[in-house]
N, C-alpha and C. Protein backbone atom coordinates (compact mmCIF):
# COMPACT_ATOMS: atom_id res chain seq x y z
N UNK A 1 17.01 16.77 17.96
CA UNK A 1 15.57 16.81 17.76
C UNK A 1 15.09 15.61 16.97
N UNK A 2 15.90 15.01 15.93
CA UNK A 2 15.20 13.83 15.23
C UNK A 2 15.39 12.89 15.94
N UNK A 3 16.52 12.31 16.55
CA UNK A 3 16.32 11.21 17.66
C UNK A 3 15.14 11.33 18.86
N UNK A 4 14.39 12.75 18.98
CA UNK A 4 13.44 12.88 20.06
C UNK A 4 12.30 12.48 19.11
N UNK A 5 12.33 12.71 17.95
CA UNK A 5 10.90 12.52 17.18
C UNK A 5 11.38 10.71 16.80
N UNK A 6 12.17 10.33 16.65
CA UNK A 6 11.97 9.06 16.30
C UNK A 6 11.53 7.96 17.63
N UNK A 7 12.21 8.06 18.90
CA UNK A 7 11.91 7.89 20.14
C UNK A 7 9.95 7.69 19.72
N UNK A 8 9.65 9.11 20.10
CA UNK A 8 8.65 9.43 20.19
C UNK A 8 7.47 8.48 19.44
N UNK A 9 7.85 8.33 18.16
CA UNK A 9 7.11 7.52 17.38
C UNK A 9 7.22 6.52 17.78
N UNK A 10 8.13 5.29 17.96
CA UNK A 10 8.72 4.06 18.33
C UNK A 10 7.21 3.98 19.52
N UNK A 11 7.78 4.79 20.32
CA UNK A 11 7.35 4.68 21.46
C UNK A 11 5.69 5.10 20.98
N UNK A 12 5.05 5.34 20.57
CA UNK A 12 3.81 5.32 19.74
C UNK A 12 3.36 4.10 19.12
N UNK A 13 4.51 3.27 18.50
CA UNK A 13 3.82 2.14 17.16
C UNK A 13 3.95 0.98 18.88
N UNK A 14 4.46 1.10 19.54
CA UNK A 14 4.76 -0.11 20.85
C UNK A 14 3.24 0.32 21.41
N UNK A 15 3.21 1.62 21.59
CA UNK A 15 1.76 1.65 22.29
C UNK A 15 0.34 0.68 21.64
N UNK A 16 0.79 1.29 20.20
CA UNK A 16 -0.85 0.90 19.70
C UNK A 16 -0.29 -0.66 19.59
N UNK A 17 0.56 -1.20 19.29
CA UNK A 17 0.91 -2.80 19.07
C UNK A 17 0.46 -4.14 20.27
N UNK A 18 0.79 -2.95 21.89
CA UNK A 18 0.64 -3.28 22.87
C UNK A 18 -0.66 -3.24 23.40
N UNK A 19 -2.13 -2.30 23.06
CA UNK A 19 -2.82 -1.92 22.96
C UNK A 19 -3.83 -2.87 22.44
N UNK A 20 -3.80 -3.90 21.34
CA UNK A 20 -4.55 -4.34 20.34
C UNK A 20 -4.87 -5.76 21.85
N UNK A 21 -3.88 -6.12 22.11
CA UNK A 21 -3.88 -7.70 22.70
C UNK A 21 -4.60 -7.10 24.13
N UNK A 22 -3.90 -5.79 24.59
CA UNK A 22 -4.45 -5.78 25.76
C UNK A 22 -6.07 -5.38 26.41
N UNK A 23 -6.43 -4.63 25.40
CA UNK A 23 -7.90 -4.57 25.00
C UNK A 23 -8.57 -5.18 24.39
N UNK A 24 -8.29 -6.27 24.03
CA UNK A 24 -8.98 -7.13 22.95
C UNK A 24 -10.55 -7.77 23.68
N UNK A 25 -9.92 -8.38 24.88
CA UNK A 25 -11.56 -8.79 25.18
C UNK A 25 -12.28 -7.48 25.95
N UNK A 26 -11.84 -6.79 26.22
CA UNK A 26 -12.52 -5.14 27.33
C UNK A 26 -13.30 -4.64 26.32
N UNK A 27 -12.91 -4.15 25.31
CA UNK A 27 -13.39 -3.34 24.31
C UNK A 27 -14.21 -3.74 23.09
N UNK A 28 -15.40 -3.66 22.90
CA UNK A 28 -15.96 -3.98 21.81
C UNK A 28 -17.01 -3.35 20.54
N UNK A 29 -16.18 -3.39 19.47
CA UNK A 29 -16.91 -2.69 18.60
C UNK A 29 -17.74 -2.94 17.62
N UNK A 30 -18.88 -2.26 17.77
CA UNK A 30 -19.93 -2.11 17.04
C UNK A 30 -20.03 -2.46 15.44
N UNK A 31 -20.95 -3.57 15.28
CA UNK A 31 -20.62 -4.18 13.76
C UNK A 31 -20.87 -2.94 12.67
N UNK A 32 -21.42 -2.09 12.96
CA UNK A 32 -21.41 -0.72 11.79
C UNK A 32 -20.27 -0.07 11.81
N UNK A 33 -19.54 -0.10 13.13
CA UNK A 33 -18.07 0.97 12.81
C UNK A 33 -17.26 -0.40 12.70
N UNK A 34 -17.31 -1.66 12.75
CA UNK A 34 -16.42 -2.85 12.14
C UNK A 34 -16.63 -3.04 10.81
N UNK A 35 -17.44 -2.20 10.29
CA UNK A 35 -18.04 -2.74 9.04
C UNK A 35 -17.16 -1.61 7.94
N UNK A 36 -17.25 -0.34 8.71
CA UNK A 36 -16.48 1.17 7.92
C UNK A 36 -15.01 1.03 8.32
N UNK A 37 -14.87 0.81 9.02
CA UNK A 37 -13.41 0.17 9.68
C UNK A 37 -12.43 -0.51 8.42
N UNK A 38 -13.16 -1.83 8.47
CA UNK A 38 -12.90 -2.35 7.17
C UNK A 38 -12.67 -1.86 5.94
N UNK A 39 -13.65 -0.89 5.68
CA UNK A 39 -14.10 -0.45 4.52
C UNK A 39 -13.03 0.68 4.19
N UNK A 40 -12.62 1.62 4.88
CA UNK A 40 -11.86 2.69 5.35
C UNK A 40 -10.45 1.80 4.98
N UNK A 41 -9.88 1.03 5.63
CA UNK A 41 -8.97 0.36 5.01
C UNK A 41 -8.72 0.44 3.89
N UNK A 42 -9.60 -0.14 2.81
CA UNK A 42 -9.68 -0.91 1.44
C UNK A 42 -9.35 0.61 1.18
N UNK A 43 -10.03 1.48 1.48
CA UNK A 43 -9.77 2.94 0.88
C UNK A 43 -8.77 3.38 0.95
N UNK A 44 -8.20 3.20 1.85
CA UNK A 44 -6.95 3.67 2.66
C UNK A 44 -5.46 3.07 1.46
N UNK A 45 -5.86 1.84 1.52
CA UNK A 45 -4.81 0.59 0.70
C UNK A 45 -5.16 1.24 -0.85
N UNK A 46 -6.42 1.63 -1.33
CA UNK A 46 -6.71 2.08 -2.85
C UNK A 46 -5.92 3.21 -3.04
N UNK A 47 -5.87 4.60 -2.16
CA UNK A 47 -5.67 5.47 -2.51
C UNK A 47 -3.95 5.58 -2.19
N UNK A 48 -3.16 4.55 -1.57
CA UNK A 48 -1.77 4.66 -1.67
C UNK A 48 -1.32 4.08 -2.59
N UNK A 49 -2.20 2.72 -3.58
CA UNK A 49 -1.68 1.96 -4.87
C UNK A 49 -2.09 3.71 -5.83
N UNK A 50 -2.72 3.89 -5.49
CA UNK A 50 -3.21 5.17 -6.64
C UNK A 50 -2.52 5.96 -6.56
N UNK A 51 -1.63 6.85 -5.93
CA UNK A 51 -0.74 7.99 -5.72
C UNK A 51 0.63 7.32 -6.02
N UNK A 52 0.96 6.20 -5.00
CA UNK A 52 2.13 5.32 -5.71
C UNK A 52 2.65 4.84 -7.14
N UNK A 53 1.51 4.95 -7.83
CA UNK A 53 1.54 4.40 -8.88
C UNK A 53 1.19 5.55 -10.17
N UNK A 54 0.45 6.32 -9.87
CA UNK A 54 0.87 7.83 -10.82
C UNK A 54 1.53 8.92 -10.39
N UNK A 55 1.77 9.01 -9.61
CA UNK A 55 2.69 10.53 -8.93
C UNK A 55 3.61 10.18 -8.78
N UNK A 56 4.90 11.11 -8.84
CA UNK A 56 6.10 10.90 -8.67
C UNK A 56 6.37 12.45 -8.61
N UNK A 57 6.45 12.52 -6.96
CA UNK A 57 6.33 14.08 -6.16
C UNK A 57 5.32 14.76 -6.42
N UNK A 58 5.04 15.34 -7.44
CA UNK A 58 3.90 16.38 -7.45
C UNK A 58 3.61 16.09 -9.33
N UNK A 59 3.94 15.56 -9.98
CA UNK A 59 3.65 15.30 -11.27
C UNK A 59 3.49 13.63 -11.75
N UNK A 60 2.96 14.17 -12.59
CA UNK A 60 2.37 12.30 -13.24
C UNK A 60 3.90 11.59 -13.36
N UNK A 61 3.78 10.61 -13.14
CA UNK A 61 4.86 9.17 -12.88
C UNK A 61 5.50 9.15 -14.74
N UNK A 62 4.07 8.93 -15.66
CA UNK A 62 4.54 8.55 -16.75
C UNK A 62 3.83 7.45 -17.36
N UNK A 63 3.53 7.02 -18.15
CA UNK A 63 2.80 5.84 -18.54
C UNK A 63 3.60 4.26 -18.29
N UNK A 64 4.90 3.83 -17.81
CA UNK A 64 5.61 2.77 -17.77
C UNK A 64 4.96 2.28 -16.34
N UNK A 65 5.20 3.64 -15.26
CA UNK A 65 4.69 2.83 -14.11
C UNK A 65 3.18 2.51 -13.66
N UNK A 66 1.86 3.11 -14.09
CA UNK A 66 0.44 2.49 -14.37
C UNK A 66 0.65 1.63 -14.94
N UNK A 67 1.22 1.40 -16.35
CA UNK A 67 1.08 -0.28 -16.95
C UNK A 67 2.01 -1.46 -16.56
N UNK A 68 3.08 -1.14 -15.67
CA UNK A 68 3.55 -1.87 -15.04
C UNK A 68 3.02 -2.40 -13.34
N UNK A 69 1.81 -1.28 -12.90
CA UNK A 69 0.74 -2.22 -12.02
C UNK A 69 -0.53 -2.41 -12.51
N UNK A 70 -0.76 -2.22 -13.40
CA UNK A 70 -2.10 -3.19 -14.45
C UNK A 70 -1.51 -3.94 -14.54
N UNK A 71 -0.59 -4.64 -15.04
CA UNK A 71 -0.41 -6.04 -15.43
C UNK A 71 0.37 -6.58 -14.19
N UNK A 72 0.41 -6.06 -12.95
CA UNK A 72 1.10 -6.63 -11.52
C UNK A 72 -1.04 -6.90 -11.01
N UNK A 73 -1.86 -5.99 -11.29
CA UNK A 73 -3.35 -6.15 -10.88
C UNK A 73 -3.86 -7.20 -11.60
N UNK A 74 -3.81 -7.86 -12.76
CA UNK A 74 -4.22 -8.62 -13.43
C UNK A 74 -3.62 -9.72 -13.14
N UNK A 75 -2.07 -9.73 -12.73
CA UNK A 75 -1.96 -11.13 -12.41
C UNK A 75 -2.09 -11.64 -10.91
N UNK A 76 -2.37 -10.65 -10.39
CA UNK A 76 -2.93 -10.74 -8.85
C UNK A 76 -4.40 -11.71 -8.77
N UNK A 77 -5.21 -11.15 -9.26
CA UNK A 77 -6.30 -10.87 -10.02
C UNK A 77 -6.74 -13.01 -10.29
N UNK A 78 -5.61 -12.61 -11.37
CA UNK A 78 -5.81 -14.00 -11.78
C UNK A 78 -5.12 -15.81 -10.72
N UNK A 79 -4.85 -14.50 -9.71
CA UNK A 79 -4.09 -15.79 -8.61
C UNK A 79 -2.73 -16.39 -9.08
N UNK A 80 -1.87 -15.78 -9.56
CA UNK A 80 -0.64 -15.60 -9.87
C UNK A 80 0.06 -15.64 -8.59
N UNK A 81 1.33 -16.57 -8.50
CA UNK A 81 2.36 -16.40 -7.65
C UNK A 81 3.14 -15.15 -7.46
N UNK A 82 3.01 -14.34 -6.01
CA UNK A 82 3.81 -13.53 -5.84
C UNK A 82 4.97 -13.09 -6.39
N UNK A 83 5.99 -14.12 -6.59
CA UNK A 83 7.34 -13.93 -7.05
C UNK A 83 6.71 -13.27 -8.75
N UNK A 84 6.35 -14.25 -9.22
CA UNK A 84 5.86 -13.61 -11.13
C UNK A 84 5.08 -12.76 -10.95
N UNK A 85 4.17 -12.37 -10.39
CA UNK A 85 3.39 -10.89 -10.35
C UNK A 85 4.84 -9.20 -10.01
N UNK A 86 5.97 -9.74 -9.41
CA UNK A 86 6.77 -8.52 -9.04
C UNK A 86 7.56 -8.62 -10.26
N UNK A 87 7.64 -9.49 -10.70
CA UNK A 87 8.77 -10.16 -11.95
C UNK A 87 8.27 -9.57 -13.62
N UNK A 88 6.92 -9.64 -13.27
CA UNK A 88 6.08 -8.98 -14.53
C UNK A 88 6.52 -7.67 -14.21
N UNK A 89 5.75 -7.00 -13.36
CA UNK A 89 5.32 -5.60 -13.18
C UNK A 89 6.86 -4.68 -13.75
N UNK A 90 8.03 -5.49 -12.94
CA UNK A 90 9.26 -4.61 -13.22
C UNK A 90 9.98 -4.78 -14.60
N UNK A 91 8.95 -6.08 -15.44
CA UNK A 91 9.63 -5.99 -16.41
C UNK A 91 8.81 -5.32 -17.53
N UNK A 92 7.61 -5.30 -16.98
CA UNK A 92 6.96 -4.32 -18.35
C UNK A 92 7.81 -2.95 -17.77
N UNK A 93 7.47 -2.68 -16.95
CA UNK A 93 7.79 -1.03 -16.59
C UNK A 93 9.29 -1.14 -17.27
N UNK A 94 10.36 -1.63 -17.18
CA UNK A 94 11.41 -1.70 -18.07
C UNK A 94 11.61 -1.85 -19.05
N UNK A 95 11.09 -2.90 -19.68
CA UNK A 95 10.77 -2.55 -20.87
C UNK A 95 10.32 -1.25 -21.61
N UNK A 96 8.81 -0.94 -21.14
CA UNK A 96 8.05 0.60 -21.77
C UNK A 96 9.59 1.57 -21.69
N UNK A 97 9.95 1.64 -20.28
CA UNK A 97 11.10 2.66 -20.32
C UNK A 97 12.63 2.72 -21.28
N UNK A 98 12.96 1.02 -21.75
CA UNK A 98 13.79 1.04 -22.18
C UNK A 98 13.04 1.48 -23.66
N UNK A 99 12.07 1.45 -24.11
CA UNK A 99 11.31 1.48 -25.73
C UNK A 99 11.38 2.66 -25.48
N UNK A 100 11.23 3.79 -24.53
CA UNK A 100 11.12 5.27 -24.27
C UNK A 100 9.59 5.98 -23.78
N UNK A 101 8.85 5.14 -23.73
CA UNK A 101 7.90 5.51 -22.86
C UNK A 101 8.32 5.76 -21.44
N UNK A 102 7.82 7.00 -21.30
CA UNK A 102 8.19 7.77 -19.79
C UNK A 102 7.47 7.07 -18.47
């Protein structure tokens, strides 16, 4: 059964992948639902940094991992190189944890 559900999906992410190029000039959407589209995204991307970043299963994460993406957001923020924005984030969060903040 999980090789039928993984199939299944595969064969789902090829559809919509295959889908984008092949409809691209046929199909056209409306600058108000291109506009929520967008927007829906940003929401979409907010509310997985937000659950990612305080939950851990069904209870709060702890205070190490929020202040270890505040200061990964701030140096984003400030146009910081990728490599030092992941380099910060894991070392405050290590740090707080090695000091004993949860």
């Amino acid at each position: 059964m999980t090789l039928l559900a993984v199939l299944a999906l595969a064969a789902g992410t090829y559809a919509f992948r295959v889908a984008g190029p092949l409809l691209a000039g046929r199909v056209t959407v409306p600058p108000r639902a291109e506009r929520l589209l967008t927007a829906a995204t940003a929401v979409l991307l907010a509310a997985l940094v937000a659950t990612s970043a305080l939950l851990e299963g069904h209870a709060f994460a702890g205070w190490a991992r929020p202040a270890g993406v505040a200061v990964a957001a701030a140096l984003a923020w400030r146009c910081a190189p990728f490599p030092a924005i992941v380099l910060a984030a894991a070392a405050t969060t290590a740090l707080l944890r090695l000091a004993g903040v949860p």
